[in-house]
N, C-alpha and C. Protein backbone atom coordinates (compact mmCIF):
# COMPACT_ATOMS: atom_id res chain seq x y z
N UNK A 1 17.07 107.33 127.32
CA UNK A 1 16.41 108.52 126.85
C UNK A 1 15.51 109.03 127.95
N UNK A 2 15.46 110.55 128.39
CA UNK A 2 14.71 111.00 129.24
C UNK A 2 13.22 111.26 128.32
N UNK A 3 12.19 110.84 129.21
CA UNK A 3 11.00 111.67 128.21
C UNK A 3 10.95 113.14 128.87
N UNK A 4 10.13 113.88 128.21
CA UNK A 4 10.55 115.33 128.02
C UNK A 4 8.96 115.22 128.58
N UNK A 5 8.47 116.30 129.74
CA UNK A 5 7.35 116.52 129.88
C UNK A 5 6.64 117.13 128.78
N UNK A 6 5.36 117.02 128.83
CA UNK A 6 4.09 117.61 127.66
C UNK A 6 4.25 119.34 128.04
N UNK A 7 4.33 119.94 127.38
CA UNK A 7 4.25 121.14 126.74
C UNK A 7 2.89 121.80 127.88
N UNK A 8 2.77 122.77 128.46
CA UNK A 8 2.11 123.48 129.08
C UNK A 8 0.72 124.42 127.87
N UNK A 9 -0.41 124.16 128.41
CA UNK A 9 -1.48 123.97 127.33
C UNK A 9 -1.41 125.65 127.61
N UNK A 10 -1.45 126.36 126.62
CA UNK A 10 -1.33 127.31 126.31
C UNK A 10 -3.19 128.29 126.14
N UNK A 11 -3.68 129.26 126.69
CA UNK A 11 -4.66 129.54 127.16
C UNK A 11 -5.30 130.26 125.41
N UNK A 12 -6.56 129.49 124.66
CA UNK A 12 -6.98 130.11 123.27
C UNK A 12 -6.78 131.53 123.59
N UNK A 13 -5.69 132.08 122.05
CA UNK A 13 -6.18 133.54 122.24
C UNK A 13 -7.48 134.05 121.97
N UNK A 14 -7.43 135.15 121.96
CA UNK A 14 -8.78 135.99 121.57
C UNK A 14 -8.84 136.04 120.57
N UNK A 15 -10.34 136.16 119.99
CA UNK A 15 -10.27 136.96 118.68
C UNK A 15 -9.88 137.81 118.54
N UNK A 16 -8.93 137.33 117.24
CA UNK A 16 -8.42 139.05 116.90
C UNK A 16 -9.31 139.71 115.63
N UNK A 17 -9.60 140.87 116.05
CA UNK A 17 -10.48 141.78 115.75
C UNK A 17 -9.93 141.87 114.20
N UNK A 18 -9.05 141.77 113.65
CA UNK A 18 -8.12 141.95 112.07
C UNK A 18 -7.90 140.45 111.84
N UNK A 19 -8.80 139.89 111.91
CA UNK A 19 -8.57 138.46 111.43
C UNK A 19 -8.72 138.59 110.05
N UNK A 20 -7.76 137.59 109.81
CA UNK A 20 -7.89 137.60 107.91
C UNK A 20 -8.96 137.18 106.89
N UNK A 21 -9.86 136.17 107.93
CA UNK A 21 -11.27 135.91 107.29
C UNK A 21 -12.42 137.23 107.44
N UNK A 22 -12.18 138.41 107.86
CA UNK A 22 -13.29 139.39 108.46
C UNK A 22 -13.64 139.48 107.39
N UNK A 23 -14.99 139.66 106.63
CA UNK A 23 -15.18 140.31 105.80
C UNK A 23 -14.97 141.50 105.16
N UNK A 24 -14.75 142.31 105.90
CA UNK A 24 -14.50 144.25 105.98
C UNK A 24 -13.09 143.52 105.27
N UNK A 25 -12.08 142.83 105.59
CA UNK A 25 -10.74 142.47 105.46
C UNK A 25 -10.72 142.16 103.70
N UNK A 26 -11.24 141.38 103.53
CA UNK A 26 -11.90 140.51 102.33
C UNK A 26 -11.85 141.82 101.39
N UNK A 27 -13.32 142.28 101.64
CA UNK A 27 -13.23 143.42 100.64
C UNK A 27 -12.34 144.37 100.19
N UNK A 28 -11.95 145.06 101.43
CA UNK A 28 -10.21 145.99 101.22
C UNK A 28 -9.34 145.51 100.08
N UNK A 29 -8.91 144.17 100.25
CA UNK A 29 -8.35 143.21 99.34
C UNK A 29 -8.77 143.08 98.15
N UNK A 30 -10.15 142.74 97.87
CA UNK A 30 -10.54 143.15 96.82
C UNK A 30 -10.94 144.17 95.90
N UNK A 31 -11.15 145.37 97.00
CA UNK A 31 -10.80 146.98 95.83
C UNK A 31 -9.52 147.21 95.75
N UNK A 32 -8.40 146.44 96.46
CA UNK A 32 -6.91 147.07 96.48
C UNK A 32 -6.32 145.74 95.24
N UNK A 33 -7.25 144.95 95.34
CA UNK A 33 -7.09 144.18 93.77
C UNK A 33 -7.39 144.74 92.70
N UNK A 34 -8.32 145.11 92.66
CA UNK A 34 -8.89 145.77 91.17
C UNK A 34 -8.24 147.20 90.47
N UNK A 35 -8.02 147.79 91.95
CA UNK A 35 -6.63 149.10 92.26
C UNK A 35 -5.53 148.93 91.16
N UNK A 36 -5.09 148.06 91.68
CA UNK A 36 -3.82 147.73 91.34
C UNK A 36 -3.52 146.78 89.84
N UNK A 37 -4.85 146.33 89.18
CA UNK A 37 -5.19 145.75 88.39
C UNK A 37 -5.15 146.85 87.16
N UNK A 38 -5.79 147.55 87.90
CA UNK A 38 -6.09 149.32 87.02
C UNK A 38 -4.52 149.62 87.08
N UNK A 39 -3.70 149.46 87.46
CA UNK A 39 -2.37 150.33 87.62
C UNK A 39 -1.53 149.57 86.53
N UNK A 40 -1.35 148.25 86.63
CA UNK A 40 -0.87 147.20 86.25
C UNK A 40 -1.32 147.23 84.45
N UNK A 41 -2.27 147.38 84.22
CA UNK A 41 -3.08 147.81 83.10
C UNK A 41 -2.42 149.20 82.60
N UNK A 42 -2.06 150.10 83.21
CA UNK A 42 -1.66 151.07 82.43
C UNK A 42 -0.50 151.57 82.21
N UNK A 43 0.17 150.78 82.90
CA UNK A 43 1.87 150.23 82.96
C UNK A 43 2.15 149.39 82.21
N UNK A 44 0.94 149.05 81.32
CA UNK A 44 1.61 148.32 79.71
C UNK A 44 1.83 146.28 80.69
N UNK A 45 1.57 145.98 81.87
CA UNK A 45 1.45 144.32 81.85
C UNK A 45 0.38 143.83 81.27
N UNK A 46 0.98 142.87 80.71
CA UNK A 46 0.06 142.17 79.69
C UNK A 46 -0.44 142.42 78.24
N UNK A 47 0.75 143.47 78.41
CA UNK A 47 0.14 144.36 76.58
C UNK A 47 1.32 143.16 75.92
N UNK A 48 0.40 142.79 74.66
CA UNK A 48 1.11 142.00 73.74
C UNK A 48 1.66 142.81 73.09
N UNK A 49 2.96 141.94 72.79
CA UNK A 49 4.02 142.57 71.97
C UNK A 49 4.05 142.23 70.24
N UNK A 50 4.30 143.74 69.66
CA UNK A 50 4.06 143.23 68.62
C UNK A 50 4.67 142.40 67.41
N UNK A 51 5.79 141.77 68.02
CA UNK A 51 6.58 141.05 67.08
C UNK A 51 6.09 139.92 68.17
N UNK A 52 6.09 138.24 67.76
CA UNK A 52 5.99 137.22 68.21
C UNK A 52 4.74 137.23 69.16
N UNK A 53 3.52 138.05 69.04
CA UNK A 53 2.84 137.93 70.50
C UNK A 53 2.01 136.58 70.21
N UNK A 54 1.03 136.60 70.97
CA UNK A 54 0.05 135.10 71.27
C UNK A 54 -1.20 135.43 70.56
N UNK A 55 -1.22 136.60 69.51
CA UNK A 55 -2.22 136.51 68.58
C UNK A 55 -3.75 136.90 69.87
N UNK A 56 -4.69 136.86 69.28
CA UNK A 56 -6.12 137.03 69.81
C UNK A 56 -6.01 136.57 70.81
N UNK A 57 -5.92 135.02 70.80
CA UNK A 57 -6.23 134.45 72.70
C UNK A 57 -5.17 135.42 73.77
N UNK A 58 -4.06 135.75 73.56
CA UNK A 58 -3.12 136.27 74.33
C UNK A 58 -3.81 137.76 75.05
N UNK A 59 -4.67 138.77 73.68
CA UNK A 59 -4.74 139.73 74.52
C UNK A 59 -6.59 139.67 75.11
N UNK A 60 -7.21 138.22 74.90
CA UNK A 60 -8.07 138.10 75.33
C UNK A 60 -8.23 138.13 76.92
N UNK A 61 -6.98 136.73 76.80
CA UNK A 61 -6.82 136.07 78.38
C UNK A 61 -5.67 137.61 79.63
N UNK A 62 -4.99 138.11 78.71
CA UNK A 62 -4.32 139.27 79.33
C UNK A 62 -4.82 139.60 80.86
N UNK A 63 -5.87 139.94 80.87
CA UNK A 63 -6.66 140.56 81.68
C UNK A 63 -6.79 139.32 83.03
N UNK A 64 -7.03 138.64 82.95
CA UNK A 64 -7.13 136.97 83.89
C UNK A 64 -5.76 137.06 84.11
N UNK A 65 -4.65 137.07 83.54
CA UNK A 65 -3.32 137.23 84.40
C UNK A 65 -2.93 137.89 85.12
N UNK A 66 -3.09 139.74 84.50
CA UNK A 66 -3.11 140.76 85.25
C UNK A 66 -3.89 140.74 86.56
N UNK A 67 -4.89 140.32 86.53
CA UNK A 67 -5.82 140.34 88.21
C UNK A 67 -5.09 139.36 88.96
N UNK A 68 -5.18 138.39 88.49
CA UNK A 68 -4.22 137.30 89.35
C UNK A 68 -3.25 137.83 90.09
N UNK A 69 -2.50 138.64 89.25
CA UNK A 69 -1.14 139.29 89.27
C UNK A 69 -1.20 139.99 90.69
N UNK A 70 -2.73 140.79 90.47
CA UNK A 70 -2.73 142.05 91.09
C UNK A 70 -3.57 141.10 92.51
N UNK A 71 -4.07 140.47 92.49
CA UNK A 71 -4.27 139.95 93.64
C UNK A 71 -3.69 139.31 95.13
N UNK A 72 -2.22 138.60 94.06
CA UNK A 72 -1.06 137.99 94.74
C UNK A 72 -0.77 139.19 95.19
N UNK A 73 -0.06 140.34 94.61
CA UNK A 73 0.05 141.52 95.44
C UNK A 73 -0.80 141.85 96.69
N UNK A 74 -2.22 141.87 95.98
CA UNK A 74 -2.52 142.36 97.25
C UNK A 74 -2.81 141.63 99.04
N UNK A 75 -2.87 140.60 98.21
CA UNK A 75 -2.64 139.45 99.24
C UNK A 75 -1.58 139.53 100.05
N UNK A 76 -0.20 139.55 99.31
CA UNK A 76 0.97 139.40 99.91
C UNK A 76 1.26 140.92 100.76
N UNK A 77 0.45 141.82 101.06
CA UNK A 77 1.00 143.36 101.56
C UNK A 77 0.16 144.53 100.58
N UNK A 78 0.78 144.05 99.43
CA UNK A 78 0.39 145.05 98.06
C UNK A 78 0.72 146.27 98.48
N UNK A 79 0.29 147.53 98.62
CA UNK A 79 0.83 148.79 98.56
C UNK A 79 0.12 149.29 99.53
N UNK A 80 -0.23 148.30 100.60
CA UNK A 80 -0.96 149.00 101.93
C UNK A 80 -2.10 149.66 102.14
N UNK A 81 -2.67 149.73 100.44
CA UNK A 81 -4.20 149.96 100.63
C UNK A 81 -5.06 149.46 101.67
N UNK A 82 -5.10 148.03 101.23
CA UNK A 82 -6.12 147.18 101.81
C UNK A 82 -6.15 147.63 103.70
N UNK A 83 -5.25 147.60 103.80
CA UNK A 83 -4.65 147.86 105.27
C UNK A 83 -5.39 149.45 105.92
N UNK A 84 -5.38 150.47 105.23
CA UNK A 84 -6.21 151.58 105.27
C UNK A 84 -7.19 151.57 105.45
N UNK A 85 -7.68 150.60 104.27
CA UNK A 85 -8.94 150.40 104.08
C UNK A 85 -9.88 149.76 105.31
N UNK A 86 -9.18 148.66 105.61
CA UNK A 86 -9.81 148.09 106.36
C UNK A 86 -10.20 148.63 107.62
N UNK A 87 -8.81 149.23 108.08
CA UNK A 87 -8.96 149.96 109.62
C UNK A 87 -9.76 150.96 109.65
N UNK A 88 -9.89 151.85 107.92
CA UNK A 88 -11.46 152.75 108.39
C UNK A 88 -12.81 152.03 108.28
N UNK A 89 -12.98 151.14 107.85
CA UNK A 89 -13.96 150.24 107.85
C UNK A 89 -14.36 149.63 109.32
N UNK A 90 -12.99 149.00 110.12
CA UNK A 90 -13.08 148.72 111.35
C UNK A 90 -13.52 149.64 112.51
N UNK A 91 -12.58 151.37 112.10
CA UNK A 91 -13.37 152.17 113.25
C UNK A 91 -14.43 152.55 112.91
N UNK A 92 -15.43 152.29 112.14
CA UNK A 92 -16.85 152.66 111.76
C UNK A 92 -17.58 151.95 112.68
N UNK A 93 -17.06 150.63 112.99
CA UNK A 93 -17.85 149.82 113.67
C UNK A 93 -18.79 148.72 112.67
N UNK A 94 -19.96 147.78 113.11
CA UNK A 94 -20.27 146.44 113.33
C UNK A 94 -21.89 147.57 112.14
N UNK A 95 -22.11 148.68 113.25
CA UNK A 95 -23.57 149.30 112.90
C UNK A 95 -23.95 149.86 111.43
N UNK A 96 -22.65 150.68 110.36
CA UNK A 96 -22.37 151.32 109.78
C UNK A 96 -23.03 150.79 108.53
């Protein structure tokens, strides 16, 4: 068996300025959650149905699914709000 030389140490990138922990980032995400929570809501998810539904707890908890719902969205892309959002947030700058 040949050993294989070690891998060439690769130089830290930079911060990237759209890092996913930014706060400005964070928030976008979370009005493009609540967005879409509102949308999701009036598109009838989570409306109990009225033959067989889950009674009281069902259209209590409704709402805790729907955000969830709408969060994974916005997490995963969602409808490109957050993404808007953020970049006018970003060219405002640090001072704003």
């Amino acid at each position: 068996m040949i050993p294989s030389a070690p891998a060439p140490a690769t130089p830290s990138p930079r911060p990237d300025p759209v890092a996913r922990d930014h706060p400005a980032r964070e928030a976008a995400v979370a009005l493009e959650t609540a967005f879409l929570s509102q949308m999701l809501k009036s598109a009838g998810v989570g409306r109990t149905p009225d033959a067989f539904g889950g009674g009281a707890g069902e259209t209590q908890f409704a709402s805790f699914l729907r955000d969830m719902q709408a969060r994974a969205m916005a997490e995963a892309g969602g409808i490109g709000l957050a993404e808007h959002i953020f970049h006018a947030l970003a060219a405002r700058g640090d001072d704003a």
